[in-house]
Protein backbone atom coordinates (compact mmCIF):
# COMPACT_ATOMS: atom_id res chain seq x y z
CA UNK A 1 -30.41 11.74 109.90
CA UNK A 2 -27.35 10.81 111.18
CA UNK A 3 -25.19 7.30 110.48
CA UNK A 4 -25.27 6.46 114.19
CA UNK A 5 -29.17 6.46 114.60
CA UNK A 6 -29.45 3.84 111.99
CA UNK A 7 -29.53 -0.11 112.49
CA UNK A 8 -28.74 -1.95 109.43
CA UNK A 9 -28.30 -5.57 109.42
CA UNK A 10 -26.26 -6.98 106.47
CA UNK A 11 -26.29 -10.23 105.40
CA UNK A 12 -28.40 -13.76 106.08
CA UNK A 13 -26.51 -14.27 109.55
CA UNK A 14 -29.37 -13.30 111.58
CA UNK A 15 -31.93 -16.05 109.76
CA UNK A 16 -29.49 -18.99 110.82
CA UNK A 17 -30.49 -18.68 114.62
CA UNK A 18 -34.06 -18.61 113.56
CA UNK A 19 -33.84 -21.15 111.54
CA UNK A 20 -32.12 -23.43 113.65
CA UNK A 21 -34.64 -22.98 116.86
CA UNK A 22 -37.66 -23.26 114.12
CA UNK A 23 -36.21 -26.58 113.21
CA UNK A 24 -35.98 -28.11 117.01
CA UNK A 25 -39.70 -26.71 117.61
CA UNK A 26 -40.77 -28.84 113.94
CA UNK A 27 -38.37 -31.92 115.34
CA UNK A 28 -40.11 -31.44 118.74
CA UNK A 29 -43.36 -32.09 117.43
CA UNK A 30 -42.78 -34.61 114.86
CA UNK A 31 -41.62 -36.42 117.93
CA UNK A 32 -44.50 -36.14 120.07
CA UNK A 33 -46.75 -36.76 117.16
CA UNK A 34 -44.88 -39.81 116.02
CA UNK A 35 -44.92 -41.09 119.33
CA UNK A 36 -48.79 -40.66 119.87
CA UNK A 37 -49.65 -41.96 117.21
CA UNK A 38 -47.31 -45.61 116.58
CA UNK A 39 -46.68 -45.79 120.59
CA UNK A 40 -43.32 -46.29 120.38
CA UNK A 41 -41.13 -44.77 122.73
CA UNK A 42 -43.71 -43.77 124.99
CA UNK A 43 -43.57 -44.00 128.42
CA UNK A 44 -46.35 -45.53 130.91
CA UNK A 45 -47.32 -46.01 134.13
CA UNK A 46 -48.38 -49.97 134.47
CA UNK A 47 -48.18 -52.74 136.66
CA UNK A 48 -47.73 -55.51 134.46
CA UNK A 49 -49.08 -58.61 134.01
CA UNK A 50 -51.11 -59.75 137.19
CA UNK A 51 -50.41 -63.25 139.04
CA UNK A 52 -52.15 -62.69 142.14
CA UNK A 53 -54.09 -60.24 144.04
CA UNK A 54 -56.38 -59.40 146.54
CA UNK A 55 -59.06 -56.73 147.35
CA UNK A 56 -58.70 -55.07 150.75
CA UNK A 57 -60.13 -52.47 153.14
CA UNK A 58 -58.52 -50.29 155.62
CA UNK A 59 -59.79 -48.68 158.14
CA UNK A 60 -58.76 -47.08 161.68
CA UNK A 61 -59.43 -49.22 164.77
CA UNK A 62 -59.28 -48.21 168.49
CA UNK A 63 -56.42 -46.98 170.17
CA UNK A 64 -54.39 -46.11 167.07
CA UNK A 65 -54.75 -49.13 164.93
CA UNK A 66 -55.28 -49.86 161.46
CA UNK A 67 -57.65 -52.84 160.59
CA UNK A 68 -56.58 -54.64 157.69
CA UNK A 69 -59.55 -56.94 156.08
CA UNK A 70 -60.31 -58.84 152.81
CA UNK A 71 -62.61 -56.98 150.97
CA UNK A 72 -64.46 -60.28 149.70
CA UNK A 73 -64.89 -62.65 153.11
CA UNK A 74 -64.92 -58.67 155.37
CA UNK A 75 -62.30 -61.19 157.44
CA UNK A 76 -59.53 -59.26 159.29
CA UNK A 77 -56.12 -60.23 157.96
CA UNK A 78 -54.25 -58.00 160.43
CA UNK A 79 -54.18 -55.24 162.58
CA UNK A 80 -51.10 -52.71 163.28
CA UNK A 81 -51.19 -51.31 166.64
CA UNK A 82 -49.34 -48.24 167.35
CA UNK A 83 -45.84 -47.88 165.96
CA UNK A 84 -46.41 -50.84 163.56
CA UNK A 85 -46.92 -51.23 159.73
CA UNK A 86 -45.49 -47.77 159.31
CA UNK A 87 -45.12 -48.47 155.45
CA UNK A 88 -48.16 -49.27 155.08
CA UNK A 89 -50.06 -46.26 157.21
CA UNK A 90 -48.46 -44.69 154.57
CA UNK A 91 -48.88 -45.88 151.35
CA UNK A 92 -52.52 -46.38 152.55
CA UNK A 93 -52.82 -42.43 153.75
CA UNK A 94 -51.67 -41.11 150.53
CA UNK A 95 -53.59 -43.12 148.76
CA UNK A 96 -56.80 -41.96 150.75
CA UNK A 97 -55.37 -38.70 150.22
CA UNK A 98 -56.02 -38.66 146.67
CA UNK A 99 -59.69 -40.39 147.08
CA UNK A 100 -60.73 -37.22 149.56
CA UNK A 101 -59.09 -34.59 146.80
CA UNK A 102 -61.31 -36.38 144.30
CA UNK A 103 -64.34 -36.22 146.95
CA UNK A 104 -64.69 -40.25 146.89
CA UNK A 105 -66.45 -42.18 149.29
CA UNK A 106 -64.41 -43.86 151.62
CA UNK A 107 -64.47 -47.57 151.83
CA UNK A 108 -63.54 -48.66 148.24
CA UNK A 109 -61.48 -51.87 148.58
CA UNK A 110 -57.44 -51.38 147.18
CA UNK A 111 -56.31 -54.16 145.12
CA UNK A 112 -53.05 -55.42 146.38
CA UNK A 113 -51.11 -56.88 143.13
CA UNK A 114 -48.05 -59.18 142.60
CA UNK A 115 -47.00 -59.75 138.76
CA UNK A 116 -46.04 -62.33 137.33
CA UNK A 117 -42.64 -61.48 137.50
CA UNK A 118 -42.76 -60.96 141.55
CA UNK A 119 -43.59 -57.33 142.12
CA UNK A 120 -46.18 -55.88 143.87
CA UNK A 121 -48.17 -52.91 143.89
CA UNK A 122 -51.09 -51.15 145.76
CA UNK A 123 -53.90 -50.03 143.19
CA UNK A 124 -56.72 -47.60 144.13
CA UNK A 125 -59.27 -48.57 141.24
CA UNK A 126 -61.31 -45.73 142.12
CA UNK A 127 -58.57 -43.11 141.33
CA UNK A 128 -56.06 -45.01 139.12
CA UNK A 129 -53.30 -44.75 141.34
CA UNK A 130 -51.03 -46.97 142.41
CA UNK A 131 -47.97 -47.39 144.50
CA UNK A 132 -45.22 -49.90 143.47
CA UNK A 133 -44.15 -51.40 146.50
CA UNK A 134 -40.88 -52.47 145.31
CA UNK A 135 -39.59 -49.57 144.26
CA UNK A 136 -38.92 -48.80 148.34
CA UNK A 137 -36.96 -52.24 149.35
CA UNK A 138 -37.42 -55.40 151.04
CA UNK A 139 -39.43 -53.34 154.47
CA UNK A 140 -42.04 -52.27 151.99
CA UNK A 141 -42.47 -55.33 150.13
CA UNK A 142 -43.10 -57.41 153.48
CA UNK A 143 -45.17 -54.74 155.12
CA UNK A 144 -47.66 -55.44 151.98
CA UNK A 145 -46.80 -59.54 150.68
CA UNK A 146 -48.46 -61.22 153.90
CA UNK A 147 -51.69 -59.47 152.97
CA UNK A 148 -51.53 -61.45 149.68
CA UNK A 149 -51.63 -65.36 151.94
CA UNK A 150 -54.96 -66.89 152.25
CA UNK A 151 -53.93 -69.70 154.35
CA UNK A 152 -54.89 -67.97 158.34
CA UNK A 153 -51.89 -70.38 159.85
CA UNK A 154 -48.92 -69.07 157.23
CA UNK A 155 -51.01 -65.31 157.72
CA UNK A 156 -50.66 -64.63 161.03
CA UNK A 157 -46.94 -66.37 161.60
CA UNK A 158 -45.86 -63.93 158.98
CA UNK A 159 -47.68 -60.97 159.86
CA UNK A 160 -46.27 -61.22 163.53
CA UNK A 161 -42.47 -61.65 161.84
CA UNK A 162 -42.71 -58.73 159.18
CA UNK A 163 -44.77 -56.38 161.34
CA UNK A 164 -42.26 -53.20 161.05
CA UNK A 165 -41.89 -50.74 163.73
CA UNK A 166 -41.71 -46.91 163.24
CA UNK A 167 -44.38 -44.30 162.66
C-alpha cells in the first residue's frame, strides 16, 4: 500500500466543528423546550381583550351584492352593490375560503371585534381564523367599524360615507 492511498487525520481539529453544530442543535432545543413549557417568549396569534363586538352574516344578494346582516336580530346592516366594500368582499371571501377547505357549512355568523384598545378584527369561530383589520389602514378599518353601530340613524349615514369603491 502506498502513502498516497491513505487518509489519516491527525489531531482533535476535526471534533471542534462537530462539537460546535452539536451544541446549537442542544441550545436549539433547550429553547423550544423552555419556551413550551414557562411561555415566555412565545409568540401568539390573539386579538386581545374584547370591548365590543357583533355577530354577522354575509351572504351574496342580486345583481352582485353582498348582504350584510346581524346575526342576532337577521336585520340587514348594509348592502355593497357592485364595485363597493371591496375590503370587505375580501376579507369575507378568504375567510369563506378556509370554511369550504375545512368542508363547513356555510352560514356561520363572523364575529366582528374591537379591543379595548381600538382595534378590530374579523373572527371566523368556526375555523379560528381571524383577520386584523388594522393591520391594512384606515380603508379597512372603516369598510368593517360601521358594522359595529347599533343605532340604524348613525348606521346608515356612515355606511353611505365609508362605502369604498374598487373590486
Amino acid at each position: 500500500m502506498s502513502a498516497s492511498n491513505e487518509t489519516t487525520i491527525k489531531g482533535p481539529s476535526h471534533r471542534l466543528p462537530l462539537l460546535a453544530a452539536l451544541a446549537v442543535v442542544v441550545l436549539a432545543l433547550v429553547v423550544t423546550l423552555g419556551t413550551q413549557f414557562t411561555g415566555e417568549g412565545k409568540v401568539t396569534r390573539t386579538i386581545g381583550e374584547v370591548d365590543r363586538e357583533r355577530l354577522l352574516q354575509f351572504r351574496d344578494g342580486e345583481a352582485g351584492t353582498v348582504i350584510v346582516s346581524d346575526a342576532n336580530t337577521r336585520k340587514i346592516i348594509v348592502r355593497f352593490g357592485r364595485g363597493e366594500g371591496a375590503f370587505v368582499r375580501q376579507s369575507m371571501r378568504a375567510l369563506s375560503h378556509n370554511r369550504a377547505q375545512m368542508g363547513v357549512e356555510k352560514g356561520q355568523p363572523y364575529r366582528l371585534v374591537e379591543t379595548a384598545k381600538g382595534k378590530l378584527s374579523i373572527v371566523d369561530p368556526v375555523t379560528g381564523k381571524f383577520i386584523k383589520l388594522n393591520a391594512f389602514g384606515r380603508v379597512a378599518m372603516e369598510g368593517f367599524s360601521h358594522l359595529l353601530k347599533t343605532d340604524d340613524a348613525d348606521r346608515s349615514a356612515d355606511a353611505a360615507s365609508t362605502l369604498e369603491k374598487g373590486a
